[in-house]
C-alpha atoms as a PDB file:
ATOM      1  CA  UNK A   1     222.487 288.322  -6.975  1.00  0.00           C
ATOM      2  CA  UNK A   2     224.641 286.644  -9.552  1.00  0.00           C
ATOM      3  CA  UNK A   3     222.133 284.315 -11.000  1.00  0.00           C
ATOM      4  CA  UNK A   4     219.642 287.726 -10.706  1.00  0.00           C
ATOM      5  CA  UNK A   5     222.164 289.454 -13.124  1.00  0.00           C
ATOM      6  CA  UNK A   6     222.495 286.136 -15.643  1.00  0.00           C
ATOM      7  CA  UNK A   7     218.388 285.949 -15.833  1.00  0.00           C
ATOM      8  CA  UNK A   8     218.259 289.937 -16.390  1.00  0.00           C
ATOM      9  CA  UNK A   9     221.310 289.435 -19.489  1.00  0.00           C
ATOM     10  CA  UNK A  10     219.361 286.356 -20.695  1.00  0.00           C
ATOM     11  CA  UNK A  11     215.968 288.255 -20.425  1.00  0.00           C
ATOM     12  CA  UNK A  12     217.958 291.690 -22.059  1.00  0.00           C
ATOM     13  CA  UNK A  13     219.601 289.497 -25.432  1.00  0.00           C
ATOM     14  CA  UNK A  14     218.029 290.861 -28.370  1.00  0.00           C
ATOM     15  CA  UNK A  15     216.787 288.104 -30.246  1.00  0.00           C
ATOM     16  CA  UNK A  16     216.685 288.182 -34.180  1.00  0.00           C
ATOM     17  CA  UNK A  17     213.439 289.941 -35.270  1.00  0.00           C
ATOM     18  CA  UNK A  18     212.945 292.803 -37.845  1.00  0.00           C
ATOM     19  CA  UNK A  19     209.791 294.480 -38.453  1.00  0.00           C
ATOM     20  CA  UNK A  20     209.843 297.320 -41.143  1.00  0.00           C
ATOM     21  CA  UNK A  21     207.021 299.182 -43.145  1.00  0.00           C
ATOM     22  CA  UNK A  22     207.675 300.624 -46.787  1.00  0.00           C
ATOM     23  CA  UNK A  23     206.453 301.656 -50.001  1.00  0.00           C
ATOM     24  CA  UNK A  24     206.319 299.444 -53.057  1.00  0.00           C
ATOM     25  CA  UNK A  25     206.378 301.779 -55.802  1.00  0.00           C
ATOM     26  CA  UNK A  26     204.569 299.787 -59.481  1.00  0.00           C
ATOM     27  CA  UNK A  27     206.101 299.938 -63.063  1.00  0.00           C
ATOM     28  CA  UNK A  28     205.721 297.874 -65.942  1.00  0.00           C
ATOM     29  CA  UNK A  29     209.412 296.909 -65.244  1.00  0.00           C
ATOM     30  CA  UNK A  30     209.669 296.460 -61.775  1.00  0.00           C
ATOM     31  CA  UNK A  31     213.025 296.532 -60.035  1.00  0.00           C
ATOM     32  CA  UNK A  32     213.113 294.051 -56.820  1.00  0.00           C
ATOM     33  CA  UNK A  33     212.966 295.558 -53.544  1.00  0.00           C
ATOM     34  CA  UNK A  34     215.218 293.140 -51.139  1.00  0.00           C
ATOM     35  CA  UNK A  35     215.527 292.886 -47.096  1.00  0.00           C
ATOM     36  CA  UNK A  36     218.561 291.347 -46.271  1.00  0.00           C
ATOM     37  CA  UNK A  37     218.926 289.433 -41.951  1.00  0.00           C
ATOM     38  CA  UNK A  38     221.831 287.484 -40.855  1.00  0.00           C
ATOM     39  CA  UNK A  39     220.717 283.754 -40.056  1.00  0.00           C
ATOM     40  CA  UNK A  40     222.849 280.884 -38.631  1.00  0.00           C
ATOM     41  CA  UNK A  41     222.972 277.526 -40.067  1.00  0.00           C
ATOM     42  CA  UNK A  42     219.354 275.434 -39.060  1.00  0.00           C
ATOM     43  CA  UNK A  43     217.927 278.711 -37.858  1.00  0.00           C
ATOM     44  CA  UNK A  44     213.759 278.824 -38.390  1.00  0.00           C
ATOM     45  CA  UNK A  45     213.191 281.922 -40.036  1.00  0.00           C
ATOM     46  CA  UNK A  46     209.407 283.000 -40.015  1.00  0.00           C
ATOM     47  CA  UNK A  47     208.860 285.255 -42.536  1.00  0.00           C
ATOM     48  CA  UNK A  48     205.563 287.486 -42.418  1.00  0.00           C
ATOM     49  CA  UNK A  49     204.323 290.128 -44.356  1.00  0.00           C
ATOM     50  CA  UNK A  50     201.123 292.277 -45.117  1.00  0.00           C
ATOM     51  CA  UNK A  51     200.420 293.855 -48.314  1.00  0.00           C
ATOM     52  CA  UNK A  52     198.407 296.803 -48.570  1.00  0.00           C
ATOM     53  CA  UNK A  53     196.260 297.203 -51.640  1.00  0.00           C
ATOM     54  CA  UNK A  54     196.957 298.303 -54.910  1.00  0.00           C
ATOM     55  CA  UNK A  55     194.263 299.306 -57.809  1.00  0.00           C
ATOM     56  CA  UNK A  56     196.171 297.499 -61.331  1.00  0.00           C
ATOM     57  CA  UNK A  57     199.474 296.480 -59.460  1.00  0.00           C
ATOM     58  CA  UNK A  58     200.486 292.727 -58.650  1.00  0.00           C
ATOM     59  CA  UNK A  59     202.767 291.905 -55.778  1.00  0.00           C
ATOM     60  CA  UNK A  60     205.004 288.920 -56.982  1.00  0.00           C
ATOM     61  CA  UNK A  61     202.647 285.652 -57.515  1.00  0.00           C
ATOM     62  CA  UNK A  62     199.400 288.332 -56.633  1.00  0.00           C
ATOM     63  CA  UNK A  63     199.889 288.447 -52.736  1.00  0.00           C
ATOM     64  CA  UNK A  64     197.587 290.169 -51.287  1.00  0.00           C
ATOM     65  CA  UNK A  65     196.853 290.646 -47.072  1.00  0.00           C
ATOM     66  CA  UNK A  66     199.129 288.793 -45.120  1.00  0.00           C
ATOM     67  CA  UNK A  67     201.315 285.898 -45.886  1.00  0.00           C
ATOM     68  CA  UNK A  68     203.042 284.133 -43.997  1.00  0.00           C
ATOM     69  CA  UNK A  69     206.606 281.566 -44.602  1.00  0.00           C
ATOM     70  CA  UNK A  70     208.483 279.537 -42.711  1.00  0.00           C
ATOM     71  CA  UNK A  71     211.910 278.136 -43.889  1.00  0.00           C
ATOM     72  CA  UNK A  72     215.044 276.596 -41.974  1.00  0.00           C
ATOM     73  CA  UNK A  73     218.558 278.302 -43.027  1.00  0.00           C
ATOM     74  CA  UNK A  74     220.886 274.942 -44.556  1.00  0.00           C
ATOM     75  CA  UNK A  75     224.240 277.521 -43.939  1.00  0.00           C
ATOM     76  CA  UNK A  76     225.019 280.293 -42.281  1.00  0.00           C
ATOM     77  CA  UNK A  77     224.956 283.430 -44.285  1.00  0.00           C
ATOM     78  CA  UNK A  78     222.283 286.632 -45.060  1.00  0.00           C
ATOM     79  CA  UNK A  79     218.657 285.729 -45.753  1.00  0.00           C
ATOM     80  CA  UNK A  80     216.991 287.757 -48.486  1.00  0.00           C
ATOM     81  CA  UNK A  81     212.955 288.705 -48.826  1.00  0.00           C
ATOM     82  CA  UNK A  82     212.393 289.616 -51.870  1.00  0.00           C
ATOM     83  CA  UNK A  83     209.359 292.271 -53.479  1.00  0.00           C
ATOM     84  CA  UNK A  84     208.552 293.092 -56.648  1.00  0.00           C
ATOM     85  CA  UNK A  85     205.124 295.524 -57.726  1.00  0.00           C
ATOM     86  CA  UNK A  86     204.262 295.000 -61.498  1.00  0.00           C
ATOM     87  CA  UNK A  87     201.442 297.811 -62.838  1.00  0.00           C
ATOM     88  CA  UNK A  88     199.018 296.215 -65.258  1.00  0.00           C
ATOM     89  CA  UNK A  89     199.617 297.590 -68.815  1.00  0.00           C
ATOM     90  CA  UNK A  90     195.861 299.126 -68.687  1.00  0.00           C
ATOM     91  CA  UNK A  91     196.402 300.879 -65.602  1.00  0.00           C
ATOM     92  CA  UNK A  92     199.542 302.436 -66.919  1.00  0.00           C
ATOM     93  CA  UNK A  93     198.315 303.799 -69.778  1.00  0.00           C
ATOM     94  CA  UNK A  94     195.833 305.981 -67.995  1.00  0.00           C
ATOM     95  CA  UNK A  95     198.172 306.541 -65.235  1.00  0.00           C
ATOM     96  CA  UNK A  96     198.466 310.571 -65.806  1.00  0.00           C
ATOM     97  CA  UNK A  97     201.213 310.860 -63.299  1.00  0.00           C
ATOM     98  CA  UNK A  98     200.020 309.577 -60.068  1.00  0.00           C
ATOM     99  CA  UNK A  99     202.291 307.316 -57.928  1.00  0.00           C
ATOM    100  CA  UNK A 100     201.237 303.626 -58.131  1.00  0.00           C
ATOM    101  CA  UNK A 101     202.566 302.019 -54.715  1.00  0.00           C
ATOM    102  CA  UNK A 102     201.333 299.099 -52.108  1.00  0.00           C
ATOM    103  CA  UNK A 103     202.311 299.478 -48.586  1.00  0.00           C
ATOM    104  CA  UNK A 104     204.453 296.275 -46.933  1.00  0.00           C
ATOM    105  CA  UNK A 105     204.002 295.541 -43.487  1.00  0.00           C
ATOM    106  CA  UNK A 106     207.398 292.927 -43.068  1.00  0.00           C
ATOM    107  CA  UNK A 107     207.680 290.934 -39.881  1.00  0.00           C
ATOM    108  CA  UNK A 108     210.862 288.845 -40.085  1.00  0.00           C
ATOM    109  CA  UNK A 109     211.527 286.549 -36.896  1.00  0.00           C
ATOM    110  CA  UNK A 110     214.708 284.269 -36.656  1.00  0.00           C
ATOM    111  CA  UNK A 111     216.033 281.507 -34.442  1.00  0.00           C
ATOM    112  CA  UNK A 112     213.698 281.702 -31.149  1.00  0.00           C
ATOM    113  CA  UNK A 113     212.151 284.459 -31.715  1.00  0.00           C
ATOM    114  CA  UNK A 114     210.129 282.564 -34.584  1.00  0.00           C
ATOM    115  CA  UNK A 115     208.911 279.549 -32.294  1.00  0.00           C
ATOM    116  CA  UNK A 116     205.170 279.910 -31.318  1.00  0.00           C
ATOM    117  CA  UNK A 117     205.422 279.269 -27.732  1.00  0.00           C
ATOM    118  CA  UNK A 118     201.994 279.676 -27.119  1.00  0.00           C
ATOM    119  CA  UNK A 119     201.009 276.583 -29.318  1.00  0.00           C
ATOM    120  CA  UNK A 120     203.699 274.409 -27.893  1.00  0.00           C
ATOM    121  CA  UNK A 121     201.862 275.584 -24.650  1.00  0.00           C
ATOM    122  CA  UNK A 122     198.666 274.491 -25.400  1.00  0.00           C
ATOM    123  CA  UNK A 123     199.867 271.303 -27.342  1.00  0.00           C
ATOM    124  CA  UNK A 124     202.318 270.425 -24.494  1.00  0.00           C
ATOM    125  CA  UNK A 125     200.106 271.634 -21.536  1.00  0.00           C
ATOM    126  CA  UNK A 126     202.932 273.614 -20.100  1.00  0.00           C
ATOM    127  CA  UNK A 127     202.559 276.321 -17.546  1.00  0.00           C
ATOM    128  CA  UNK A 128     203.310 279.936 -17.722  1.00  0.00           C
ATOM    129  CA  UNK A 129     206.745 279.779 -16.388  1.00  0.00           C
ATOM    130  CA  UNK A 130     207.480 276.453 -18.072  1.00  0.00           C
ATOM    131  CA  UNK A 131     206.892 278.665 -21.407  1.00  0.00           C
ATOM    132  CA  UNK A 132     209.140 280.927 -20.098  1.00  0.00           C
ATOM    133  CA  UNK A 133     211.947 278.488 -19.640  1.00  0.00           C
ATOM    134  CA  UNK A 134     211.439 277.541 -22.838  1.00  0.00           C
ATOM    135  CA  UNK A 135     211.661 280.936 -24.207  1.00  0.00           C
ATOM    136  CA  UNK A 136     214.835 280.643 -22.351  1.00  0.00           C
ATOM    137  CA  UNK A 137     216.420 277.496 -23.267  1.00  0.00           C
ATOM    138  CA  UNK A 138     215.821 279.027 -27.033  1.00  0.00           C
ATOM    139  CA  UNK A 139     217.697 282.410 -25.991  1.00  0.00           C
ATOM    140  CA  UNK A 140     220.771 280.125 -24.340  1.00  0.00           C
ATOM    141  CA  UNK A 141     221.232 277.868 -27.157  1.00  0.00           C
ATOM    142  CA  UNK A 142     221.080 280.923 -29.616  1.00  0.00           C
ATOM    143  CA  UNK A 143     224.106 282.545 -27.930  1.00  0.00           C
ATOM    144  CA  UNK A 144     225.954 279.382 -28.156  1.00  0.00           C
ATOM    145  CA  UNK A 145     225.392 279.005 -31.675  1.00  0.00           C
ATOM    146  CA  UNK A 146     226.557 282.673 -32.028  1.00  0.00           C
ATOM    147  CA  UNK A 147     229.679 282.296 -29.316  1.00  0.00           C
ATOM    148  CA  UNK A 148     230.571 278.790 -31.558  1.00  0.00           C
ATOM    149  CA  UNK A 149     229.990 280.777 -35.018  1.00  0.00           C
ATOM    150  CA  UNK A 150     232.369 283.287 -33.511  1.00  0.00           C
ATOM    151  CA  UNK A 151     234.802 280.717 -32.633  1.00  0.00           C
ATOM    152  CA  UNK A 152     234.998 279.514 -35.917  1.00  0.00           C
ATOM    153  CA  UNK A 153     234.839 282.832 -38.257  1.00  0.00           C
ATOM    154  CA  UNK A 154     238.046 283.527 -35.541  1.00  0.00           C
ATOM    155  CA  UNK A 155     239.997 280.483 -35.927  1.00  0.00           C
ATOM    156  CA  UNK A 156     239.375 281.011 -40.229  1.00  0.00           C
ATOM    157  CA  UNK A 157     240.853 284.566 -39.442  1.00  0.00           C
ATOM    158  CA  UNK A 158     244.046 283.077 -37.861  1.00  0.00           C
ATOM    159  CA  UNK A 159     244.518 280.678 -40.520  1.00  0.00           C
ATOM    160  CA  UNK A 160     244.350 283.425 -43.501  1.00  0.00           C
ATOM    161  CA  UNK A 161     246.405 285.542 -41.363  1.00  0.00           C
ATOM    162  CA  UNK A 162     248.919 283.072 -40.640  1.00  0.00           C
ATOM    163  CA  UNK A 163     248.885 282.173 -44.505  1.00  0.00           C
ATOM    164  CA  UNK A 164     249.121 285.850 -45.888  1.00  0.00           C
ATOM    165  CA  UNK A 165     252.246 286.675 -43.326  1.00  0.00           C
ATOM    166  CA  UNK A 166     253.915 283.220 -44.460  1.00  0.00           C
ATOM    167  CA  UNK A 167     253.212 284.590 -48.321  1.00  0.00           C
ATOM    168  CA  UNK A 168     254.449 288.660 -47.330  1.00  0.00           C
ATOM    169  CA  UNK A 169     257.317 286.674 -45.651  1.00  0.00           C
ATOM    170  CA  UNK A 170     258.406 284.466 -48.827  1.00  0.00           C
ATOM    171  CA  UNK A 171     257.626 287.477 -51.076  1.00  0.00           C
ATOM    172  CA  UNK A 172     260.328 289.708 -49.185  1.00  0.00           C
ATOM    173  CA  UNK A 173     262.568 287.027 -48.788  1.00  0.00           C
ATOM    174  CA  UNK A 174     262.747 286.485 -52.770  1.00  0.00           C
ATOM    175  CA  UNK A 175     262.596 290.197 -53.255  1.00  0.00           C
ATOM    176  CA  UNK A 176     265.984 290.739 -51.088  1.00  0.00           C
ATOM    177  CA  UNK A 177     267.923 287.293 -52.951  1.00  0.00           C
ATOM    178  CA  UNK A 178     266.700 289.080 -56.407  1.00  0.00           C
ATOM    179  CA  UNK A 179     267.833 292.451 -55.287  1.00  0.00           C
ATOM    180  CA  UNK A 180     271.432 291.023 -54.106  1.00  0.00           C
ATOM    181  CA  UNK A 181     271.508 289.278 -56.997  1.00  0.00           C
ATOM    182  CA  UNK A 182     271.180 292.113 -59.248  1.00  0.00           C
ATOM    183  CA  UNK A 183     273.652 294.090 -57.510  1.00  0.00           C
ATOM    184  CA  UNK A 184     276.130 291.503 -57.355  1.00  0.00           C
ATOM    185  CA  UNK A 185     275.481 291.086 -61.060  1.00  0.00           C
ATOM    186  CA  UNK A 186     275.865 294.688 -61.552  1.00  0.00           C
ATOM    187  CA  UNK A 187     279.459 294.608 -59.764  1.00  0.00           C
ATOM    188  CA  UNK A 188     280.661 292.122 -62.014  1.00  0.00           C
ATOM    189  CA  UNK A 189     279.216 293.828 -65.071  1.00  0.00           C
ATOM    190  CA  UNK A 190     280.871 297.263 -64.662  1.00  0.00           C
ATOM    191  CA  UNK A 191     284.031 295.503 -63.709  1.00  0.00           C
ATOM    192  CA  UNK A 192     284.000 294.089 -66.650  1.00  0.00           C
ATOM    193  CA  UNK A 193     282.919 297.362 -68.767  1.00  0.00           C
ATOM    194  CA  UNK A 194     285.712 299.252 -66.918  1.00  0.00           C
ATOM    195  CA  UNK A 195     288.273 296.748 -67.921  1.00  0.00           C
ATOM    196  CA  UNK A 196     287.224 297.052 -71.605  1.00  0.00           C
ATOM    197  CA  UNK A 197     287.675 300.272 -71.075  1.00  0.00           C
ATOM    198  CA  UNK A 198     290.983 300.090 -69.964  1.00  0.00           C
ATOM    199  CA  UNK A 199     289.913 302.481 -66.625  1.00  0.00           C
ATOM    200  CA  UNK A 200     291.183 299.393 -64.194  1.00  0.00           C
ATOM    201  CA  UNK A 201     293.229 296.814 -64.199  1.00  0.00           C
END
């Protein structure tokens, strides 16, 4: 029942994969459009995206249908795919107020999720539930990546916290010498102002 459970929480993970679908809109200035996905350190990010055509507009480097990337993330941190539309000048000056966009199909698959089982199937001659197991083993290792990431983002909480009480601590500390200071020094100095003015002895 128990190991039932583990292969049903395993099976249940949601692995890192975004699909999303927007409009590009086109100007002679374009402003990028940017997709931001969290991604651990040596993660295999698969990036995949489908450009819908455009009359007299130019995705980036003149992408057109789908594309396809595949990098490795060197530190963990955010991921950003970036799009820009540019509108030929030609087409914007007869453009009489129509909206100039391309559609963007974006597919963005990280850590297992990105591995092509099926052609380490074929390649390695595995079996259906020897892909499986691999799909697996990918999952597992994932969430100990993510359990040690968590580790470590704690342990650089404690420290900071540990180093901003010892810095509130010194800061009231030298706040209550300065303020016993200045009272004391206020003592002596109306002691001294009241002698002057012959009010005590």
């Amino acid at each position: 029942m128990v190991s039932l459970l583990c292969l049903f929480t395993l099976l249940s993970y949601p692995t890192p994969s975004y699909a999303i679908k927007f409009d590009l809109p086109s100007s002679l200035h374009p402003i990028p459009k940017c997709i931001w996905n969290a991604a651990h350190k040596n993660a295999l990010i698969v990036v995949t995206a489908n450009v819908g055509p455009g009359k007299g507009q130019r995705v980036d480097k003149d992408i057109k249908g789908e594309t396809r990337l595949a990098v490795t993330a060197h530190a963990d941190g955010d991921v950003g795919v970036c799009f820009t539309n540019s509108m030929d000048l030609s087409e914007a000056l007869h453009k009489s107020g129509a909206n100039y966009l391309r559609v963007i199909d974006l597919d963005v698959d990280i850590g297992a999720d990105a591995i092509d089982y099926n052609a380490i199937a074929s390649q390695d001659g595995l079996s259906a539930m020897e892909v499986e197991m691999k799909k697996l083993e990918g999952i597992v290792k994932e969430i100990v990546d993510e359990l040690g990431y968590l580790k470590d983002r704690e342990t650089r909480f404690q420290i900071t916290n540990a180093s901003t009480n010892e810095r509130v601590q010194k800061f009231g500390l030298l706040t209550l010498v300065t303020l016993i200071a200045l009272g004391v020094w206020q003592i002596f100095h109306l002691r001294a102002f009241f002698r002057r003015k012959y009010l005590i002895d």
